[in-house]
Protein backbone atom coordinates (compact mmCIF):
# COMPACT_ATOMS: atom_id res chain seq x y z
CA UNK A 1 -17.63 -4.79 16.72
CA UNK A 2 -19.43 -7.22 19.13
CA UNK A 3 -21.02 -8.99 16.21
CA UNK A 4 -17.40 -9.02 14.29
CA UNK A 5 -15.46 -10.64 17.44
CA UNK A 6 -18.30 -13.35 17.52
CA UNK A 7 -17.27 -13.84 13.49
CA UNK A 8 -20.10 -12.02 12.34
CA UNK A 9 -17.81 -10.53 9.22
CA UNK A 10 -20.46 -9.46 7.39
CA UNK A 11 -20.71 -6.61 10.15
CA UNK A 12 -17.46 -5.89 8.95
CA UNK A 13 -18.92 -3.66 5.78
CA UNK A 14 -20.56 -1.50 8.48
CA UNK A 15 -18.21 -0.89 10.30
CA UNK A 16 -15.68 0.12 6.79
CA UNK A 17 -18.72 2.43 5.31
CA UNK A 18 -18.48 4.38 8.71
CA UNK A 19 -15.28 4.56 9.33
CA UNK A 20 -13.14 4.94 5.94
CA UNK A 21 -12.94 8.53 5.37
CA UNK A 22 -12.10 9.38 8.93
CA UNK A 23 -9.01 6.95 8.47
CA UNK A 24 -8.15 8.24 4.98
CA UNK A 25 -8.17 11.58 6.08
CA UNK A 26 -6.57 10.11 9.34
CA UNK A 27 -3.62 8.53 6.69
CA UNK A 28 -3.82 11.60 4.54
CA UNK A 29 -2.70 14.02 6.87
CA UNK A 30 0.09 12.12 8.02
CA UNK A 31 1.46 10.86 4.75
CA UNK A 32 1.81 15.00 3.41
CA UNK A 33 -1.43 14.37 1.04
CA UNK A 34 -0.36 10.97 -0.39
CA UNK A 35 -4.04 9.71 -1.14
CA UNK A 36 -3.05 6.45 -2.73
CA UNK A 37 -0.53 5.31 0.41
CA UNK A 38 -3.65 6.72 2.16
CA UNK A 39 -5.87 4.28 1.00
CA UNK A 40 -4.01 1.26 0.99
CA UNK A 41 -3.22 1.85 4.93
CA UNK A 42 -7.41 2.03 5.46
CA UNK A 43 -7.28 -1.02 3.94
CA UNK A 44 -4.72 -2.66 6.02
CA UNK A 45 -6.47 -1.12 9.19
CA UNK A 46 -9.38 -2.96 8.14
CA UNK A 47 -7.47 -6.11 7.05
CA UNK A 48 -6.31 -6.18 10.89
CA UNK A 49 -9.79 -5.48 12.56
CA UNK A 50 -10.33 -8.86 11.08
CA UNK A 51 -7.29 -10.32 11.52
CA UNK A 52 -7.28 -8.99 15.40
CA UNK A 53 -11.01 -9.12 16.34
CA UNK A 54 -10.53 -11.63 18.93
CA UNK A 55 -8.00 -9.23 21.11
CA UNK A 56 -11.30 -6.80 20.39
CA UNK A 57 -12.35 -6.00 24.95
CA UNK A 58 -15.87 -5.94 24.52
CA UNK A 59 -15.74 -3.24 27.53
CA UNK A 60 -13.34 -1.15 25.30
CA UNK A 61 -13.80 1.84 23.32
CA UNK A 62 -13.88 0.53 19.54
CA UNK A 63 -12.33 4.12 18.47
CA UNK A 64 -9.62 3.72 20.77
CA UNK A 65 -8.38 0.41 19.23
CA UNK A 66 -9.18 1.09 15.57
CA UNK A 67 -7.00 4.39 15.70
CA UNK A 68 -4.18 2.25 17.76
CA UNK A 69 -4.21 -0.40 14.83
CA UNK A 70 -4.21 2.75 12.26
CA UNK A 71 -0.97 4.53 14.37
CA UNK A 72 0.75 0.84 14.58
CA UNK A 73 -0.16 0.66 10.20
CA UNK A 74 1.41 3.97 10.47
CA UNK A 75 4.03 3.22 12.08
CA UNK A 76 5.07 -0.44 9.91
CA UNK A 77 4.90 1.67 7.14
CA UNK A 78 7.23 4.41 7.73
CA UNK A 79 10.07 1.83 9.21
CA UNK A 80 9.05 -0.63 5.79
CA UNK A 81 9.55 2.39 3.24
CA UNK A 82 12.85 3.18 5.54
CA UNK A 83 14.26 0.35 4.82
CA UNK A 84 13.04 -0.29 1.13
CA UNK A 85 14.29 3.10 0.05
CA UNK A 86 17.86 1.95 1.64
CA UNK A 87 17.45 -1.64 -0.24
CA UNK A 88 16.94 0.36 -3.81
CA UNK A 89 19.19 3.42 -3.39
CA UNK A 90 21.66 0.30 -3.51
CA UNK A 91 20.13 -0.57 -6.91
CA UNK A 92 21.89 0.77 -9.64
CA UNK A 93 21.10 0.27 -13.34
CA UNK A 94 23.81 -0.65 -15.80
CA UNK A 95 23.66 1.87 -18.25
CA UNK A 96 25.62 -0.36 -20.71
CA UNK A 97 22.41 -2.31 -21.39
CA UNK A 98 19.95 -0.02 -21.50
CA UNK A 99 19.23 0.90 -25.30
CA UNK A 100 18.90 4.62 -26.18
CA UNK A 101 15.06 4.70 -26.68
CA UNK A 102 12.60 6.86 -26.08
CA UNK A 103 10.11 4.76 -24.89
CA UNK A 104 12.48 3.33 -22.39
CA UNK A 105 13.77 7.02 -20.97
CA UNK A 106 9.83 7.73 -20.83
CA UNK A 107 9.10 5.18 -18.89
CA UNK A 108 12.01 5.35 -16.60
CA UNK A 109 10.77 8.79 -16.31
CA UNK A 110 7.23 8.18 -15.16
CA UNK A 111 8.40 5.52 -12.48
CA UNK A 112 10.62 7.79 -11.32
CA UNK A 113 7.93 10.05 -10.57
CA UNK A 114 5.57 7.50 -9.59
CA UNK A 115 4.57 7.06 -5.57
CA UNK A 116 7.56 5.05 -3.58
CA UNK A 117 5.21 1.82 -2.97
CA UNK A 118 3.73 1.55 -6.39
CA UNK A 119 7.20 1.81 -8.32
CA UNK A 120 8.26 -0.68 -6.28
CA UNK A 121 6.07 -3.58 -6.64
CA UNK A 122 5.76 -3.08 -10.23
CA UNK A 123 9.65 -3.17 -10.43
CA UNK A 124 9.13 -6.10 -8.88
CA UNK A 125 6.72 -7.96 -10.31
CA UNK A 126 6.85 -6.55 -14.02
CA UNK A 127 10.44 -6.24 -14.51
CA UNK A 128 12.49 -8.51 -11.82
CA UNK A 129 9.14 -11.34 -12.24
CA UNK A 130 8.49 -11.71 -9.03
CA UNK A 131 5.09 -13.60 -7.87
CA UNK A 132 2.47 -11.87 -5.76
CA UNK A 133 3.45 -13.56 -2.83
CA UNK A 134 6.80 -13.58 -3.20
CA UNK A 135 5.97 -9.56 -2.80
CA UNK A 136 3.61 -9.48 -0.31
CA UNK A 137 6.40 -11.45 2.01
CA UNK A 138 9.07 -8.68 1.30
CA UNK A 139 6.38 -5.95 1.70
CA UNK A 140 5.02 -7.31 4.66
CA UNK A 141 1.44 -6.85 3.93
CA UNK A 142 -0.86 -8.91 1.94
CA UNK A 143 -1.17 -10.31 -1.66
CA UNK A 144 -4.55 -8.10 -1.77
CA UNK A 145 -2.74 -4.73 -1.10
CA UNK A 146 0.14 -6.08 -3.82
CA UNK A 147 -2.59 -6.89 -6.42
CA UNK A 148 -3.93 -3.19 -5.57
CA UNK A 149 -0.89 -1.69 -5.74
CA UNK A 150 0.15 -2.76 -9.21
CA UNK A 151 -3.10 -2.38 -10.72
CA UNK A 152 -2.97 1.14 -9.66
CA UNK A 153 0.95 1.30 -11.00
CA UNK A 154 -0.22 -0.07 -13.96
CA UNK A 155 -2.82 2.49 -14.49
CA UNK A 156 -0.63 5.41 -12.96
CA UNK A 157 1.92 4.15 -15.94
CA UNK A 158 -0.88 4.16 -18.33
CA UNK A 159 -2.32 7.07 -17.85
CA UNK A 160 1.01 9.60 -17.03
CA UNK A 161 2.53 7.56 -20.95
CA UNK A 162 -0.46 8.47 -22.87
CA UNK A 163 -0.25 12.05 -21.55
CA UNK A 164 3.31 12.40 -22.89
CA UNK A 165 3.38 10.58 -26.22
């Protein structure tokens, strides 16, 4: 971690390598088995050792201060899907322009099973055409984890539609 705070980053794959699966199964325990929210919070953990690597006490324990960062990734995440759950439980869909198709109720069907955080940004940026960014700043995370997230919606979508038709 020494070598990161001097902005050695390329230390920084080390560091991942050893660490990821404790955090996933750190972020898997805590989200009841959700492995894909599970991922994307190693990845923010890691995205803030960066970020943070400065505030790194080169007398401190590094374990200490990545699982603080994890618990605070935690934490932003259960207040964020607190508060988008309240912002689309307010979102209602005017039946009066939906057409009676198949493909449509199938689809509504498989994002309505589909994790919390993946529905939502690809609502977002598929169907209400919002940018990346424009995502990332409601989210409050980065346009990395958006780009992740909807490629893995995508594929969720993909994958769960094939298995119906």
């Amino acid at each position: 971690m020494i070598c990161i705070k001097n902005d050695d980053l390329e230390k920084a794959g080390l560091l991942y390598e050893r660490y990821k699966i404790r955090l996933f199964k750190y972020f898997v325990y805590r989200t009841f088995n959700d492995q894909e929210a599970s991922k994307d919070n190693v990845q923010q953990v890691f995205l803030r050792v960066i970020k943070y690597r400065k505030s790194f006490k080169d007398d401190g324990d590094f374990k200490v201060w990545l699982y603080s960062i994890a618990a605070n990734v935690k934490k932003k995440e259960f207040i964020s899907q607190q508060q988008r759950n309240n912002a689309l439980s307010a979102y209602t869909v005017d039946n009066s322009y939906v057409t009676e198709n198949d493909n449509y109720k199938l689809i509504h069907e498989i994002l309505q099973r589909m994790p919390v955080q993946y529905r939502e940004v690809l609502t977002m940026s598929k169907f209400w055409g919002m940018k990346y960014e424009e995502i990332a700043l409601a989210q409050q995370c980065s346009v990395g984890v958006i780009k992740t997230r909807v490629y893995r919606a995508v594929q969720i979508l993909r994958n769960a539609y094939f298995k119906l038709i």
